[in-house]
Protein backbone atom coordinates (compact mmCIF):
# COMPACT_ATOMS: atom_id res chain seq x y z
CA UNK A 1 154.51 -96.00 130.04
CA UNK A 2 151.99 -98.25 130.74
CA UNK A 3 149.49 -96.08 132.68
CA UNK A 4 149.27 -93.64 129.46
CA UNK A 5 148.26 -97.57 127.32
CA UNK A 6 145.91 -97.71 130.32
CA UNK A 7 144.36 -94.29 129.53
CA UNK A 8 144.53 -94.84 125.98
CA UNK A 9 142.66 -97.77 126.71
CA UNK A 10 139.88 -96.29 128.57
CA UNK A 11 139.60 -93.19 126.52
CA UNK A 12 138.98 -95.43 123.27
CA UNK A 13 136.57 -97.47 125.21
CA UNK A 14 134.52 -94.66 126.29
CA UNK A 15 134.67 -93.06 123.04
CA UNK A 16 133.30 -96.68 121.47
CA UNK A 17 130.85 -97.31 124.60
CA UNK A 18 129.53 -93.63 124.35
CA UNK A 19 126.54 -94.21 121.55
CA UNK A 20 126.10 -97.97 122.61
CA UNK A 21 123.23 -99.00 124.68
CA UNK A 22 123.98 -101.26 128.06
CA UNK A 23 123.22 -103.77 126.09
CA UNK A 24 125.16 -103.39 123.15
CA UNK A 25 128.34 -102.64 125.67
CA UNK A 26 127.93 -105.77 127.32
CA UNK A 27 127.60 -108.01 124.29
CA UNK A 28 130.95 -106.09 123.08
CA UNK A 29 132.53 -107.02 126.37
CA UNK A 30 131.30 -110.45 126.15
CA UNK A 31 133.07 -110.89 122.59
CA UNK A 32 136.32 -109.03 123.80
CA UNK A 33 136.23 -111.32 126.63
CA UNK A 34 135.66 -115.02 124.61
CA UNK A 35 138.23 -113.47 122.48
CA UNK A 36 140.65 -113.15 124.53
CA UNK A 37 140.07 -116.33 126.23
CA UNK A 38 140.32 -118.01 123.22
CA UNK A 39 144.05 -116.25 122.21
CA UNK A 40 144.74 -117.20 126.30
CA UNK A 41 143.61 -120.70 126.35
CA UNK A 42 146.16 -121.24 123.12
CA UNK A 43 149.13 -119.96 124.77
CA UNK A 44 148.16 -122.08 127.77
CA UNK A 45 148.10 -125.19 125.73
CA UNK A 46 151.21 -124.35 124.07
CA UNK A 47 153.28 -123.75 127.17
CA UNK A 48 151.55 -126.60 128.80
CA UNK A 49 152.72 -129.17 125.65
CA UNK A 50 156.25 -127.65 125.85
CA UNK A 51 156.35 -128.38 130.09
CA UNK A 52 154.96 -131.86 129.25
CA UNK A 53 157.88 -132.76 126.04
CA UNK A 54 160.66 -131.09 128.55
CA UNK A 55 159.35 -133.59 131.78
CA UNK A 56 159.65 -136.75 129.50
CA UNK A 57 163.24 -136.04 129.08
């Protein structure tokens, strides 16, 4: 189920967070977060190239 991913989630992220300083969490946050933005912002263009080639038909 998805609230046990959600737990699983937050259990590994405590776990990894645990013997970080505040600092050292945020900067991991901060690449998890441009990560992810980066993976999102593909998938965006992508969908966003296919709506454009389908509208010209």
């Amino acid at each position: 189920m998805v609230f046990d991913n959600i737990r699983k989630l937050r259990e590994y992220n405590s776990l990894k967070h645990s013997k970080m300083t505040h600092k050292e969490i945020l900067e991991d946050i901060r690449q998890g977060a441009e990560s992810f933005m980066s993976e999102f912002s593909c998938c965006v263009a992508e969908k966003q190239a296919t709506y454009d080639a389908s509208k010209k038909k």
